[in-house]
Structures are given as structure tokens and as C-alpha cells.
C-alpha atoms as a PDB file:
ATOM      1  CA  UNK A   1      34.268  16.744  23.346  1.00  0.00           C
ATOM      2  CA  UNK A   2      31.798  14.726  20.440  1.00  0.00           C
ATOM      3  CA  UNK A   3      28.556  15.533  21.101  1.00  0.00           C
ATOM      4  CA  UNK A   4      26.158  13.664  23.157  1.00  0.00           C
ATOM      5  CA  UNK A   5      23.823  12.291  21.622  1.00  0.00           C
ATOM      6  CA  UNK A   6      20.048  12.035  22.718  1.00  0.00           C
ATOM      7  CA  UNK A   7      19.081   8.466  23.293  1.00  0.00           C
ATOM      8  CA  UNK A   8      15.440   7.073  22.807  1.00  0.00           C
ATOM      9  CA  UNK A   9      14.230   3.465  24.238  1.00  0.00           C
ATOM     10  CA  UNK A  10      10.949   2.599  21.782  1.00  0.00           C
ATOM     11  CA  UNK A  11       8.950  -0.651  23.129  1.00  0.00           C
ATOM     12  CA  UNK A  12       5.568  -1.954  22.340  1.00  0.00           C
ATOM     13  CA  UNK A  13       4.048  -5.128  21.784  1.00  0.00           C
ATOM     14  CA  UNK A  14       4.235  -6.968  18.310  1.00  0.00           C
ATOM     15  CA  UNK A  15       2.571  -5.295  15.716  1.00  0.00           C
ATOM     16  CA  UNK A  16       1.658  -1.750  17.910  1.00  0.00           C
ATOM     17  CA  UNK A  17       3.567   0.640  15.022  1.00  0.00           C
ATOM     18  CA  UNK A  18       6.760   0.495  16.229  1.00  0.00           C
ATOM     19  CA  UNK A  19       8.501   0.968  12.853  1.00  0.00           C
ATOM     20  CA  UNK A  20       5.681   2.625  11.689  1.00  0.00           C
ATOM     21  CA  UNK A  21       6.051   5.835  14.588  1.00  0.00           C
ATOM     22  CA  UNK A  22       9.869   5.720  13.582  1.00  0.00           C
ATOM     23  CA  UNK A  23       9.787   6.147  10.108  1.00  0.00           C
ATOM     24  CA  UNK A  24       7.528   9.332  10.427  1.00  0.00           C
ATOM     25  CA  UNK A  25       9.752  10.709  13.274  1.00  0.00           C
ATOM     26  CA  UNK A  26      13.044   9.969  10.718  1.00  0.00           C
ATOM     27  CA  UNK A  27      10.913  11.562   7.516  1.00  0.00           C
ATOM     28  CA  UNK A  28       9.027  14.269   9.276  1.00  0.00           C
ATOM     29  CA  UNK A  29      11.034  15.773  12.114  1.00  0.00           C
ATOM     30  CA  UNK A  30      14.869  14.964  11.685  1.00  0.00           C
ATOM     31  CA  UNK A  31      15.805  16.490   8.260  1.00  0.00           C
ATOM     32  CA  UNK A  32      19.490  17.171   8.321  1.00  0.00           C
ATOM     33  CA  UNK A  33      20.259  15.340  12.054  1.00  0.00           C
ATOM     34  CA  UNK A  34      22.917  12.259  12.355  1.00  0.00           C
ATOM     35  CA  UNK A  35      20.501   9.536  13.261  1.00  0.00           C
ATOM     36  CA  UNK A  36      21.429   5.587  14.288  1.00  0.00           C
ATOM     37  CA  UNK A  37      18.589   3.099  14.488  1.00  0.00           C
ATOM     38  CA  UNK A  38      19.234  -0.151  16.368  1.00  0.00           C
ATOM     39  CA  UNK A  39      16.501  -2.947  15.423  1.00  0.00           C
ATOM     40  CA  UNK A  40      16.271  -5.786  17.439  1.00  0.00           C
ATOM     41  CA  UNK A  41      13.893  -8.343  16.421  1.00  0.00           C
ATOM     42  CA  UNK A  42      13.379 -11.875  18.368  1.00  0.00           C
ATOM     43  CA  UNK A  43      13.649 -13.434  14.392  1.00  0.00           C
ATOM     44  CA  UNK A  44      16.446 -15.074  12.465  1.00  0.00           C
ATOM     45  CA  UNK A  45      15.795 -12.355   9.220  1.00  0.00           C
ATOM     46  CA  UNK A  46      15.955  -9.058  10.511  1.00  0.00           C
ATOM     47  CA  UNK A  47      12.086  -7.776   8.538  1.00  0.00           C
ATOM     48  CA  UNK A  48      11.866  -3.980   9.978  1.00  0.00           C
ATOM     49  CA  UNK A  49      15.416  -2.911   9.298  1.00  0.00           C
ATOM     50  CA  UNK A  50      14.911  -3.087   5.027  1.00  0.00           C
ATOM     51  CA  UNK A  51      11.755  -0.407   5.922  1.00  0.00           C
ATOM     52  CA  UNK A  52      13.417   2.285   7.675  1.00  0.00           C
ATOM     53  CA  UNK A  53      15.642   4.114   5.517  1.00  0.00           C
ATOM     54  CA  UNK A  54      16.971   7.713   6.084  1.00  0.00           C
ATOM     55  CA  UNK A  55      19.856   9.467   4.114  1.00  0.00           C
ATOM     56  CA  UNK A  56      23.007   9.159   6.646  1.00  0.00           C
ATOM     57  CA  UNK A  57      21.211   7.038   8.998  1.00  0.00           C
ATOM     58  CA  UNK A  58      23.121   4.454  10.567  1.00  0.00           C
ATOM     59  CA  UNK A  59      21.878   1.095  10.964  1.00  0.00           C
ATOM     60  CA  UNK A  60      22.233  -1.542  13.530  1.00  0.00           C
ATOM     61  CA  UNK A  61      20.370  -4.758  13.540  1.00  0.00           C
ATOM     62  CA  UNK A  62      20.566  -7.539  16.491  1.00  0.00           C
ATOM     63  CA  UNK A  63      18.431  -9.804  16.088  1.00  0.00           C
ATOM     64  CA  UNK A  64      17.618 -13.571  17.431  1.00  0.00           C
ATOM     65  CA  UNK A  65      16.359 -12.431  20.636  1.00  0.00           C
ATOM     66  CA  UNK A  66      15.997  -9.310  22.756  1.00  0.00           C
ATOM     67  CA  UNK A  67      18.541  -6.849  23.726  1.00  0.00           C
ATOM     68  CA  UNK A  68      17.441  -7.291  27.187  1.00  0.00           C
ATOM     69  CA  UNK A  69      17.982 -10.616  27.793  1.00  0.00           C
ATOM     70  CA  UNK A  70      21.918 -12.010  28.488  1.00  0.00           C
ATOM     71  CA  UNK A  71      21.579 -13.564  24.933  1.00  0.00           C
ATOM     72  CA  UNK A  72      22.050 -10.080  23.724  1.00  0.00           C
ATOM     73  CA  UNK A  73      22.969  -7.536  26.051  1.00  0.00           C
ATOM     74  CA  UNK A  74      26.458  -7.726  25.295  1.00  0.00           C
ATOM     75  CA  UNK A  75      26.016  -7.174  21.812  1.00  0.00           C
ATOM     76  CA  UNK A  76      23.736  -4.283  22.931  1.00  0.00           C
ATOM     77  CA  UNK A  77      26.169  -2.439  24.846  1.00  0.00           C
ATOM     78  CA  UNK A  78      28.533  -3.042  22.222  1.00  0.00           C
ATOM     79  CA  UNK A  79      26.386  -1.645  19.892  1.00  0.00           C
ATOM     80  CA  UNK A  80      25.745   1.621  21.951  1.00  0.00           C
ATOM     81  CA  UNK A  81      29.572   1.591  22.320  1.00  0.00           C
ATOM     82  CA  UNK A  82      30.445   1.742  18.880  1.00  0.00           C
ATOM     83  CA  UNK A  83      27.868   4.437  18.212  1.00  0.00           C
ATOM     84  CA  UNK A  84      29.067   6.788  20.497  1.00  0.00           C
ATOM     85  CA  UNK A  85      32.422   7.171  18.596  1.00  0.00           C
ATOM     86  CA  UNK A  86      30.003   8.594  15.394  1.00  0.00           C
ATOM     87  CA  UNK A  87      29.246  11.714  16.649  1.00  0.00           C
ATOM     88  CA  UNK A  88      25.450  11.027  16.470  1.00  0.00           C
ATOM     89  CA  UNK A  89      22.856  14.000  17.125  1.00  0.00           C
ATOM     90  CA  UNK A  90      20.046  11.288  17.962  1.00  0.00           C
ATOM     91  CA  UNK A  91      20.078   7.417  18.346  1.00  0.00           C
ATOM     92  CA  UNK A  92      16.593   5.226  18.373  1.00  0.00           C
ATOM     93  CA  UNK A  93      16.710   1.688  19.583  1.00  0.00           C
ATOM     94  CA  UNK A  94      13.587  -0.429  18.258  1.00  0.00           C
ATOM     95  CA  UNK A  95      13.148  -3.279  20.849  1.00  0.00           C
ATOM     96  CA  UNK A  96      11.055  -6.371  20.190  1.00  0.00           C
ATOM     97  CA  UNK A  97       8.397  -6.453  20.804  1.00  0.00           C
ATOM     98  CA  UNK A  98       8.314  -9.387  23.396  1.00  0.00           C
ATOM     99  CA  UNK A  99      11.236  -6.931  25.277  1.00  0.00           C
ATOM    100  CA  UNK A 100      10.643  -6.523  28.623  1.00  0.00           C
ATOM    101  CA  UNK A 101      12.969  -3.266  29.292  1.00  0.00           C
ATOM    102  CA  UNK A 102      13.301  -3.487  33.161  1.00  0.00           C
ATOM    103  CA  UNK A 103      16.924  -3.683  33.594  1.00  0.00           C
ATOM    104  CA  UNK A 104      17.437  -0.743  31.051  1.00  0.00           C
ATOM    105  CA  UNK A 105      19.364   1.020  33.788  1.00  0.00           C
ATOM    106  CA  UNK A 106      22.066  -1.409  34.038  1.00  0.00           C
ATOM    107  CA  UNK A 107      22.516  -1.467  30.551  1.00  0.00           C
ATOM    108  CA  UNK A 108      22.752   2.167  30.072  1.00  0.00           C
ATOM    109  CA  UNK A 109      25.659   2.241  33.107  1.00  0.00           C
ATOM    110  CA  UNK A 110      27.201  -0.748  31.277  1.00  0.00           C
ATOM    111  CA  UNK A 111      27.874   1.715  28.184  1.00  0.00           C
ATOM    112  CA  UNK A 112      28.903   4.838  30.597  1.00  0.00           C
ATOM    113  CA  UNK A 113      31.760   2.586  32.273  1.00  0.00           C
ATOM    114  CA  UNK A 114      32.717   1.969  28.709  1.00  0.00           C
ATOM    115  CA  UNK A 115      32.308   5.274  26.992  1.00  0.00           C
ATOM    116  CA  UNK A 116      31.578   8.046  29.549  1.00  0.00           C
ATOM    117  CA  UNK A 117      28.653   9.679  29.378  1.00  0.00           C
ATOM    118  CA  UNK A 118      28.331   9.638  25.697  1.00  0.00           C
ATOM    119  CA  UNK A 119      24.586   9.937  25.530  1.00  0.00           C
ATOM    120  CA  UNK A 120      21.768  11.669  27.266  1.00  0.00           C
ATOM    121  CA  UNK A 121      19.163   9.083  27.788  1.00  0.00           C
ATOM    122  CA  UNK A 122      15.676  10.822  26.680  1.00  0.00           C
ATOM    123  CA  UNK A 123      13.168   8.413  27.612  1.00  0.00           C
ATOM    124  CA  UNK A 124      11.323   5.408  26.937  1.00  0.00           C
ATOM    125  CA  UNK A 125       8.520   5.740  24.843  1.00  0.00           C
ATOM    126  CA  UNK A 126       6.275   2.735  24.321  1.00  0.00           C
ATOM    127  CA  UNK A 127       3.442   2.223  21.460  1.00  0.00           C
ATOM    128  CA  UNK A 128       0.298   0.832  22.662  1.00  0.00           C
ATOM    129  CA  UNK A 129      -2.106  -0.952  20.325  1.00  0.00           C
ATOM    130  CA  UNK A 130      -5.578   0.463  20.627  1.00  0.00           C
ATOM    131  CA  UNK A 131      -7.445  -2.677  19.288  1.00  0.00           C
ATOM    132  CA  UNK A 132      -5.137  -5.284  20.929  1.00  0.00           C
ATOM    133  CA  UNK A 133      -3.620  -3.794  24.006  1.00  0.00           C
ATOM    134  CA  UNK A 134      -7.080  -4.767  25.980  1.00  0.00           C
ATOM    135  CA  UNK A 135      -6.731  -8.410  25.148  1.00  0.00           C
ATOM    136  CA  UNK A 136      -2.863  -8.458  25.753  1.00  0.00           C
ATOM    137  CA  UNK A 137      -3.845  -7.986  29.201  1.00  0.00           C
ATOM    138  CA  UNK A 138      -6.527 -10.488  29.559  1.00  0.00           C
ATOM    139  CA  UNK A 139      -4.222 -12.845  28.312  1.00  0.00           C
ATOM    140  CA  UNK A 140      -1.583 -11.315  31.087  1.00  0.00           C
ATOM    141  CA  UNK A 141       1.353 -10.915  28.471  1.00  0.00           C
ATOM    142  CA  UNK A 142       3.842  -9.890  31.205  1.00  0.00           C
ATOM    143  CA  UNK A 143       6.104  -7.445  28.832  1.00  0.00           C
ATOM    144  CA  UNK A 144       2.790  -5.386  28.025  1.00  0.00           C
ATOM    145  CA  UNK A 145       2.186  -4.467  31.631  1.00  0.00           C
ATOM    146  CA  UNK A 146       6.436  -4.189  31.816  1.00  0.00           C
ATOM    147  CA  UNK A 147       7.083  -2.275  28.632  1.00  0.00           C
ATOM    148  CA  UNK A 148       4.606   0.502  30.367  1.00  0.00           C
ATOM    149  CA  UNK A 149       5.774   0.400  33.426  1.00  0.00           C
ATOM    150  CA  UNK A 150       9.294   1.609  32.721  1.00  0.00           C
ATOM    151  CA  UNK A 151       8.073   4.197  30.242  1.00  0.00           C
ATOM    152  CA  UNK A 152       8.028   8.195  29.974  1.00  0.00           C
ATOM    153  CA  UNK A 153       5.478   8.258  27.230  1.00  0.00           C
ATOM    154  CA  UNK A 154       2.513   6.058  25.727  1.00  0.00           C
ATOM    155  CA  UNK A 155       1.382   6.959  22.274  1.00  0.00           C
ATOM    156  CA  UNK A 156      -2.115   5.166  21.811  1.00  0.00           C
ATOM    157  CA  UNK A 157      -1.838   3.817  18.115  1.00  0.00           C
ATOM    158  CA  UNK A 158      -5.097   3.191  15.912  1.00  0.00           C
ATOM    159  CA  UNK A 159      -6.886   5.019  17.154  1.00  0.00           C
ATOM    160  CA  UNK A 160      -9.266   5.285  14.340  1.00  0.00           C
ATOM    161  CA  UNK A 161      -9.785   1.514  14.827  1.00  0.00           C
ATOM    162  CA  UNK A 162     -11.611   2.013  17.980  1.00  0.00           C
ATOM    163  CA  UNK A 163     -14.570   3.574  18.872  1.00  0.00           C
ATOM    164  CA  UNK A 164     -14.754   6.319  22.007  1.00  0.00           C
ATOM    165  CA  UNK A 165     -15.844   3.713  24.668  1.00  0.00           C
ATOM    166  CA  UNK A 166     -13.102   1.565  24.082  1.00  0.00           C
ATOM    167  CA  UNK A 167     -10.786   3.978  23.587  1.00  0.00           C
ATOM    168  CA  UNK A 168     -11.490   5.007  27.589  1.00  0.00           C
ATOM    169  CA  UNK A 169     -10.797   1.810  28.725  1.00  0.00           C
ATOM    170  CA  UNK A 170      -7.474   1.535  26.888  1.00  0.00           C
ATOM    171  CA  UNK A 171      -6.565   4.941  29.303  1.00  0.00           C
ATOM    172  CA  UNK A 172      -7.612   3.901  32.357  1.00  0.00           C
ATOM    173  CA  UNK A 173      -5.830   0.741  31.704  1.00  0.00           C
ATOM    174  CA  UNK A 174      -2.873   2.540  31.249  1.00  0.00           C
ATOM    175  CA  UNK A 175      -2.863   4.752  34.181  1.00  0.00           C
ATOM    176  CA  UNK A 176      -3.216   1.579  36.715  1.00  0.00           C
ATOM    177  CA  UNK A 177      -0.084   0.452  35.197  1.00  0.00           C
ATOM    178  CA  UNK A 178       1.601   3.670  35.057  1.00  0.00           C
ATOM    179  CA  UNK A 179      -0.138   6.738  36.452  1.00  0.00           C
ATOM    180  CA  UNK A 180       2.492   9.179  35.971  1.00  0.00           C
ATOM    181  CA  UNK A 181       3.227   8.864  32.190  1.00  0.00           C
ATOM    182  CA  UNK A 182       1.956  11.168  29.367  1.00  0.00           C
ATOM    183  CA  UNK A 183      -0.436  10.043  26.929  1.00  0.00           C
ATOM    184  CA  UNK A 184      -1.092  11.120  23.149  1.00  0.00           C
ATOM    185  CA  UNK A 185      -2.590   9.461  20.580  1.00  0.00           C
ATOM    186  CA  UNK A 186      -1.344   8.673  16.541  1.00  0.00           C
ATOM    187  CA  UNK A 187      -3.211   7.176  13.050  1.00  0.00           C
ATOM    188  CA  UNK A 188      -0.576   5.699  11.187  1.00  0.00           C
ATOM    189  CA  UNK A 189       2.081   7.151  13.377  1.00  0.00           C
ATOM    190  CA  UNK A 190       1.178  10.640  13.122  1.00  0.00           C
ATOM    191  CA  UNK A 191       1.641  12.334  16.355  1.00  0.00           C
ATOM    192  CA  UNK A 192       2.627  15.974  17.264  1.00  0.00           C
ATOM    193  CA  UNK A 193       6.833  15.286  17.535  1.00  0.00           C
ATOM    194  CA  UNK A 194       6.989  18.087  19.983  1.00  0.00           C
ATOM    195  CA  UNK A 195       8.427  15.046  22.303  1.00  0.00           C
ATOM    196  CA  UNK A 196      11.670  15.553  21.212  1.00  0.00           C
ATOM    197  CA  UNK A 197      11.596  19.024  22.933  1.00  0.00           C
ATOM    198  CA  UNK A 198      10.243  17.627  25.971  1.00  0.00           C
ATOM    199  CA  UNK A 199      11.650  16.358  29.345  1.00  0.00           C
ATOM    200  CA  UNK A 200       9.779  13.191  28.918  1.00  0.00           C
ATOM    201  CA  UNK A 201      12.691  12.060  32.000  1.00  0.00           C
ATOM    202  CA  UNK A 202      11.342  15.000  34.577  1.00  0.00           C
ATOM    203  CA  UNK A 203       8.952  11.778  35.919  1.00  0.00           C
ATOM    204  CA  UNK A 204      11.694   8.989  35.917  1.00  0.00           C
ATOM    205  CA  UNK A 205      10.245   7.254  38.833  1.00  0.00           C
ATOM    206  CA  UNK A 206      10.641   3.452  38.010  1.00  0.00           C
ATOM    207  CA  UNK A 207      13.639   1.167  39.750  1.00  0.00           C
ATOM    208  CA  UNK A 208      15.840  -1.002  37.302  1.00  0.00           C
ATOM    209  CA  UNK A 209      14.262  -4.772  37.800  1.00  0.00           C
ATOM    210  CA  UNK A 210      15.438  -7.780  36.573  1.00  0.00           C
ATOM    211  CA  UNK A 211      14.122  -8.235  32.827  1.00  0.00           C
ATOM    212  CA  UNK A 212      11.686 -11.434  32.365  1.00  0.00           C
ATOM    213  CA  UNK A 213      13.672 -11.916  29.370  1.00  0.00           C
ATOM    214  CA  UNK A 214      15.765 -14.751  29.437  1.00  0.00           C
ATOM    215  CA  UNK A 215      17.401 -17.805  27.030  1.00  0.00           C
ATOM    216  CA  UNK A 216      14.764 -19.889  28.145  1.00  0.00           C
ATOM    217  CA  UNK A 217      11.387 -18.320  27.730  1.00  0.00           C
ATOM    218  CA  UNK A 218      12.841 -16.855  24.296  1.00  0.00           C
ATOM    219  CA  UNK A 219       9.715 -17.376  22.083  1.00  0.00           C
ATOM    220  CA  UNK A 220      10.275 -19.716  19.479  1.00  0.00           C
ATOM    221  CA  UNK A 221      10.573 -17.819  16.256  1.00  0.00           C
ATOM    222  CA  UNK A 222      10.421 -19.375  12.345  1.00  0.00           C
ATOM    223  CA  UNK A 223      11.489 -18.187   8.878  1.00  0.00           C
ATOM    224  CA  UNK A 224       9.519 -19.910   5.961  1.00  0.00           C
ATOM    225  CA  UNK A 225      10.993 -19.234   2.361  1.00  0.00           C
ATOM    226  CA  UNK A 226       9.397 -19.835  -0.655  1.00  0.00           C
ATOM    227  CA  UNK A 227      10.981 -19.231  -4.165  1.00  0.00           C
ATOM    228  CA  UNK A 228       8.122 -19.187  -6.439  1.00  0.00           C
ATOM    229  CA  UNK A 229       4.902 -16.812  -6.634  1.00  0.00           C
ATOM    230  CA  UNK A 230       1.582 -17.710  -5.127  1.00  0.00           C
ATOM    231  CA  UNK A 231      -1.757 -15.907  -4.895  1.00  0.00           C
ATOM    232  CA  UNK A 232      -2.725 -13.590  -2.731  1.00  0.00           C
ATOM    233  CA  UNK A 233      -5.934 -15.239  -1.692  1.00  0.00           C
ATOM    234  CA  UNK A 234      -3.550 -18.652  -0.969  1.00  0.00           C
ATOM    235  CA  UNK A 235      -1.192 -16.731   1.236  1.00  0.00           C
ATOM    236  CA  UNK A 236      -4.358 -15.056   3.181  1.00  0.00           C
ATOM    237  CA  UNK A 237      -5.926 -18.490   3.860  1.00  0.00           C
ATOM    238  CA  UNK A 238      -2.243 -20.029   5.164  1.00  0.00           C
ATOM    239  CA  UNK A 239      -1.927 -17.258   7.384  1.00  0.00           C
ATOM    240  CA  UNK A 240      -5.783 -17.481   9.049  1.00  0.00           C
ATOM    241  CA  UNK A 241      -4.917 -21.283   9.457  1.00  0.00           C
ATOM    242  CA  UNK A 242      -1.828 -20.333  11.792  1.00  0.00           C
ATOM    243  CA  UNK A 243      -2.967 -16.942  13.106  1.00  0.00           C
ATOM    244  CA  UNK A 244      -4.439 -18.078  15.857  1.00  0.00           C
ATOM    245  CA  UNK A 245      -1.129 -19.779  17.499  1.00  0.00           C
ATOM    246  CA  UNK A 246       1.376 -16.875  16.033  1.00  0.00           C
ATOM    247  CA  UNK A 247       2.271 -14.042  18.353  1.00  0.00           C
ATOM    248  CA  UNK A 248       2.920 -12.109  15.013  1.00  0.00           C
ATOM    249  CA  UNK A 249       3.606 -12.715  11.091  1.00  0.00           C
ATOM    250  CA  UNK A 250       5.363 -10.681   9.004  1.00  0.00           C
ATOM    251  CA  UNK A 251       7.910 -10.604   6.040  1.00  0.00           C
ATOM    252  CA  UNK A 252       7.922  -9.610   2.317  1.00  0.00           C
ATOM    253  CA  UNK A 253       6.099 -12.140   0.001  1.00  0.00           C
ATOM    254  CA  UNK A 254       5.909 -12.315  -4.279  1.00  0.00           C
ATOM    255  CA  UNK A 255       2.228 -12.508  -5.107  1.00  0.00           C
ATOM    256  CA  UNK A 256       0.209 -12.537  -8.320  1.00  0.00           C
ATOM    257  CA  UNK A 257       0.460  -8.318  -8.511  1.00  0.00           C
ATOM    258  CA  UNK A 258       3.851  -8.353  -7.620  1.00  0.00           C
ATOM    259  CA  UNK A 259       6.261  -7.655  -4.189  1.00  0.00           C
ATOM    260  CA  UNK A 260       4.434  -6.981  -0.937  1.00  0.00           C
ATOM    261  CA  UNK A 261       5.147  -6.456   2.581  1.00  0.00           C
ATOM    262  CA  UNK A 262       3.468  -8.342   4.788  1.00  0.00           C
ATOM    263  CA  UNK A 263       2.168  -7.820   8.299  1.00  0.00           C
ATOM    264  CA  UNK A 264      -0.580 -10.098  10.611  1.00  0.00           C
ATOM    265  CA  UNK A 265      -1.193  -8.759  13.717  1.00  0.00           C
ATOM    266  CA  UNK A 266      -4.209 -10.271  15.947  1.00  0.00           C
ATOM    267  CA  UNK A 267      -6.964 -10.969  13.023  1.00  0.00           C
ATOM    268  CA  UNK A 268      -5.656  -8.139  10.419  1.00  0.00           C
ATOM    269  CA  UNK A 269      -3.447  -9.654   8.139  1.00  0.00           C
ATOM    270  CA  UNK A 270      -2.337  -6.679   6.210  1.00  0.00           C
ATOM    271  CA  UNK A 271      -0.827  -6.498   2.525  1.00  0.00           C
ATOM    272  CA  UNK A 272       1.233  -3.768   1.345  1.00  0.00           C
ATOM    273  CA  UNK A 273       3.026  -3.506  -2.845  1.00  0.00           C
ATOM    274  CA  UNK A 274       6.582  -2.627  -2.042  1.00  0.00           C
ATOM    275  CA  UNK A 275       9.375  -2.888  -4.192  1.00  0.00           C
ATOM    276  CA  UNK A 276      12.238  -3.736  -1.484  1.00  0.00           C
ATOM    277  CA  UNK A 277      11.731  -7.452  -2.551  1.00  0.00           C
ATOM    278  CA  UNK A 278      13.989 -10.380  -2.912  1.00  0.00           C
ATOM    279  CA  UNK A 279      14.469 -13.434  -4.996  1.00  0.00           C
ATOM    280  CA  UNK A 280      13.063 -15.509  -2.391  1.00  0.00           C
ATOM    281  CA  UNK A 281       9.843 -14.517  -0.557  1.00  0.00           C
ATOM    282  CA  UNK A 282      10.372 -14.672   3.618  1.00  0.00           C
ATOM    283  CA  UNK A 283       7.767 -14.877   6.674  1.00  0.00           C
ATOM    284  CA  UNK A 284       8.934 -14.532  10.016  1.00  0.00           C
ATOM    285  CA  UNK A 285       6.787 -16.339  12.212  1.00  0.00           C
ATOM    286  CA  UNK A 286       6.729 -16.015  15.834  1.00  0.00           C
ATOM    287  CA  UNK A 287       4.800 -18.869  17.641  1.00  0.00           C
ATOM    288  CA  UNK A 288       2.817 -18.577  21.069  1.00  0.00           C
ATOM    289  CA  UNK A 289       3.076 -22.108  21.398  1.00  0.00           C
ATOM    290  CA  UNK A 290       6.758 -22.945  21.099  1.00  0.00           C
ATOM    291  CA  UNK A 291       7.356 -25.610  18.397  1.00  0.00           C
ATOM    292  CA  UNK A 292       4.286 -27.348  18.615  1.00  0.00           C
ATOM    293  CA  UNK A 293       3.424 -25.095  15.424  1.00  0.00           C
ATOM    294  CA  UNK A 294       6.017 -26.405  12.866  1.00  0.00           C
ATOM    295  CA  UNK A 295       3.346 -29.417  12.482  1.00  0.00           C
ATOM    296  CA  UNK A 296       0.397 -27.295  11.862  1.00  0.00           C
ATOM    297  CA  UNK A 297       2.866 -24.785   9.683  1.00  0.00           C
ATOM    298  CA  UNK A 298       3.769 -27.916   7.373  1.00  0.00           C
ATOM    299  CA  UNK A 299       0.002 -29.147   7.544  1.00  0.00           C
ATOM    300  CA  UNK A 300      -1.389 -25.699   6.085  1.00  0.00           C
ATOM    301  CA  UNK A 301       1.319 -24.950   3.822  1.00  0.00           C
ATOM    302  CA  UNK A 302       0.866 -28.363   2.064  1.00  0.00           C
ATOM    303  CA  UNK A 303      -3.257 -27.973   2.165  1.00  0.00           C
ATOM    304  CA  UNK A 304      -3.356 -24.530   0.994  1.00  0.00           C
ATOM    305  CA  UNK A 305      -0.149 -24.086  -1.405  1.00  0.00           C
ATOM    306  CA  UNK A 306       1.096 -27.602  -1.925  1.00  0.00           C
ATOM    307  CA  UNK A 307       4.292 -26.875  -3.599  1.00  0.00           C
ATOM    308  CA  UNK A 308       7.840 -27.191  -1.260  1.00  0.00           C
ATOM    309  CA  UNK A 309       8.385 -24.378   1.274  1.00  0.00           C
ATOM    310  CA  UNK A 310      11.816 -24.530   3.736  1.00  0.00           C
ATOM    311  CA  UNK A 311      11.296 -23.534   7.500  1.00  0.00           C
ATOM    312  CA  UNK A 312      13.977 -22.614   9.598  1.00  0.00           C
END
């Protein structure tokens, strides 16, 4: 019989360290394992999936929604499907980070009538963002409070972003939503991996829900490309002109010292040299306010940059 392999749910709100945590678990704590990654992001251009890289690993990307929703679940449980014939020792599956995972259950049975019982489901572990994960619920963003809820473990990430107070509240916070799940805290995704030799399942106490994911709340998500080089200091001032309505920005960019990676997240809009660059720079832009912000996209672009951009 192949082996089964152990299956890990990884949630948490744009721009928490999602890919961040899984790129240290693939580097630091899975030398020599079969690993498959699926990436979902709610974006046309799959961003995520060109920074995770592992020799072997396998590589799935869904994208254009979330794997919870019936846009995607069939291509979900396809994809879990398919894997299981691969002899895998772990598999990771990076949600969106507008998933709400409720209904992960169903899913998970979905692939058993299809496969057998080809994995052993290890947990949901969901990254919460110490300097935004207070705000997220003032503005009641219904997958934060979700994403928690059906989790086994919350890693608290940035913490060195926050000071002691703060970092309280973020805890108690978390234990009104979910008072049975472990807590540990990461900087830059650095955690003690001792999880993978835990039960994080021994407190599975949540029922499958429906998921608040569905075609028509999908948040509206935008690809701008741009084909020649601009400055740094341009690029920063577009981005704080659309910041504001953007649930999250991020893409790879050609600037004045070269290829970067870039990545805004509440008011940090963070630059990073990389050379996994293209011939055409890309920002994925996913808007809080539907498509109300393709006018004030075209408005900045042409203020700040004014050369021709294409949005999609």
C-alpha cells in the first residue's frame, strides 16, 4: 500500500507569512522528504508559487479564487486526487488568504470516496498577523474569525513588530475565537517545527460549516503589467495612492536597482532584490472595494508614472 501521506491545511489572512512559514518549514525541517505544495491564490498570476522552491517538490497552483468555494473545489479535490497516486511523505496546501476553510471536512471525504484514505489529515494551522490581526477584527473580516475557528494551531507572526501590550491582546483575542488551540509565536517564520511531531488533531473539536466563500462575494482581484523600468520611489507613491482600498498588493516589479519582489500589506509596502524576474513586471492587486478601484488604479498610474500600463 503507497504511503499515506501527512496532510497540512495553512490559512491566514493576506499578507500574515503564509509563504514565508512554508518556505522555512520546506528549507529547514524536510531535507530528503517527498513534499507537494498546492497554492491557491484569489489572483489571475499565481505570485507565491515562483517563491517556494524545494528540490523534488511538487507543485500545484489553483488560482482565480479559493479552493473552498464551488468555483474551485472540484479542481481541489482533483488536485488532492492526483497527488495521492505520488507517493508523497508530506503535502501543504497554501489557501488564500480571503479562504474561509469551514467546509474542509467535506472536502477531505470528497477525496477519500475517490482515493481511500490516502492521507492522514494533520491539522490546520493558521498564521496570524501580529500588527494587523487586531484591526482585521474591528473591521469584522469574517474569514479571520473563520480561518481560527477551524484551526489546530495559531502561530503569532511579527512578533518583533509589536510591543508586549499589544502582543496580549492579540492572545486573548485569539482564545475568544478559539480557546482550545495552541499558540507559538515566529519572526520571519522561524518557529520551533516540533509541530510536525505533534497531534495538533488530539483537539479537533470544530463541525464542518458551510464556507462564506462563494462566486459572488469573490473579491475582485487585478493584474497590472508594465514592460518598462520605473523608480522605486514612483512605484512606492502608486502603491500609497491605492493602499488604502487594496486588501493586498503584491507581484515582482523591474526598478532602477534591478528585479524585486514586491509585497504591501496594511501600510508596509515592502521591497525585496530577487532575481526570479520576468520580461514584464506584474502586480496583483486585490481590491476591498470591488471594481470601483480600476478608476482610481488608472488615475494614479497616469499621475505618478504616466507612461501605458495594461490591467486585467
Amino acid at each position: 500500500m503507497a504511503n499515506k501521506a501527512k496532510l497540512y491545511l495553512l490559512t491566514g489572512f493576506l499578507g500574515a507569512g503564509k509563504t514565508t512559514f512554508l518556505t522555512k518549514v520546506l528549507e529547514d525541517d524536510l531535507e530528503g522528504k517527498k513534499v507537494a505544495v498546492i497554492m491557491n491564490e484569489f489572483g489571475k498570476v499565481g505570485i507565491d508559487g515562483t517563491i517556494i522552491q524545494k528540490e523534488g517538490m511538487e507543485l500545484v497552483e489553483l488560482n482565480r479564487g479559493s479552493i473552498f468555494c464551488s468555483c474551485l473545489q472540484l479542481s481541489f479535490v482533483s488536485a488532492l486526487t492526483e497527488i495521492a497516486d505520488r507517493d508523497m511523505d508530506y503535502v501543504f496546501v497554501e489557501s488564500s488568504g480571503l479562504a474561509d476553510p469551514s467546509n474542509i471536512a467535506e472536502i477531505l471525504e470528497a477525496v477519500k470516496v475517490a482515493k481511500g484514505d490516502a492521507y492522514d489529515y494533520s491539522g490546520a494551522i493558521t498564521i496570524v498577523d501580529a500588527v494587523n490581526f487586531l484591526s482585521q477584527l474591528e473591521e469584522d473580516i469574517e474569514t479571520v474569525r473563520r480561518q481560527l475557528k477551524f484551526c489546530h494551531l495559531a502561530i503569532i507572526s511579527k512578533v518583533d513588530l509589536i510591543d508586549d501590550e499589544k502582543k496580549k491582546k492579540v492572545i486573548e483575542k485569539i482564545k475568544e475565537i478559539n480557546d482550545k488551540v495552541d499558540i507559538i509565536e515566529s519572526i520571519n517564520g522561524n518557529i520551533d517545527y516540533d509541530f510536525l511531531e505533534k497531534d495538533l488533531m488530539k483537539n479537533d473539536w470544530a463541525e464542518s460549516e458551510e464556507t462564506t466563500n462563494s462566486p459572488e462575494n469573490k473579491p475582485k482581484s487585478l493584474t497590472l503589467t508594465y514592460d518598462k523600468d520605473i523608480t522605486k520611489e514612483g512605484l512606492t507613491e502608486f502603491i500609497n495612492r491605492i493602499k488604502d482600498d487594496s486588501y493586498r498588493i503584491k507581484g515582482f516589479f523591474k526598478l532602477e536597482d534591478g528585479w524585486n519582489q514586491v509585497d504591501v500589506v496594511g501600510d508596509i509596502i515592502d521591497y525585496k532584490p530577487t532575481d526570479k524576474g520576468e520580461e514584464t513586471s506584474e502586480l496583483v492587486i486585490i481590491s476591498k472595494i470591488g471594481a470601483q478601484i480600476i478608476r482610481p488604479i488608472f488615475s494614479a498610474w497616469e499621475e505618478v508614472i504616466g507612461k501605458t500600463m495594461k490591467l486585467r
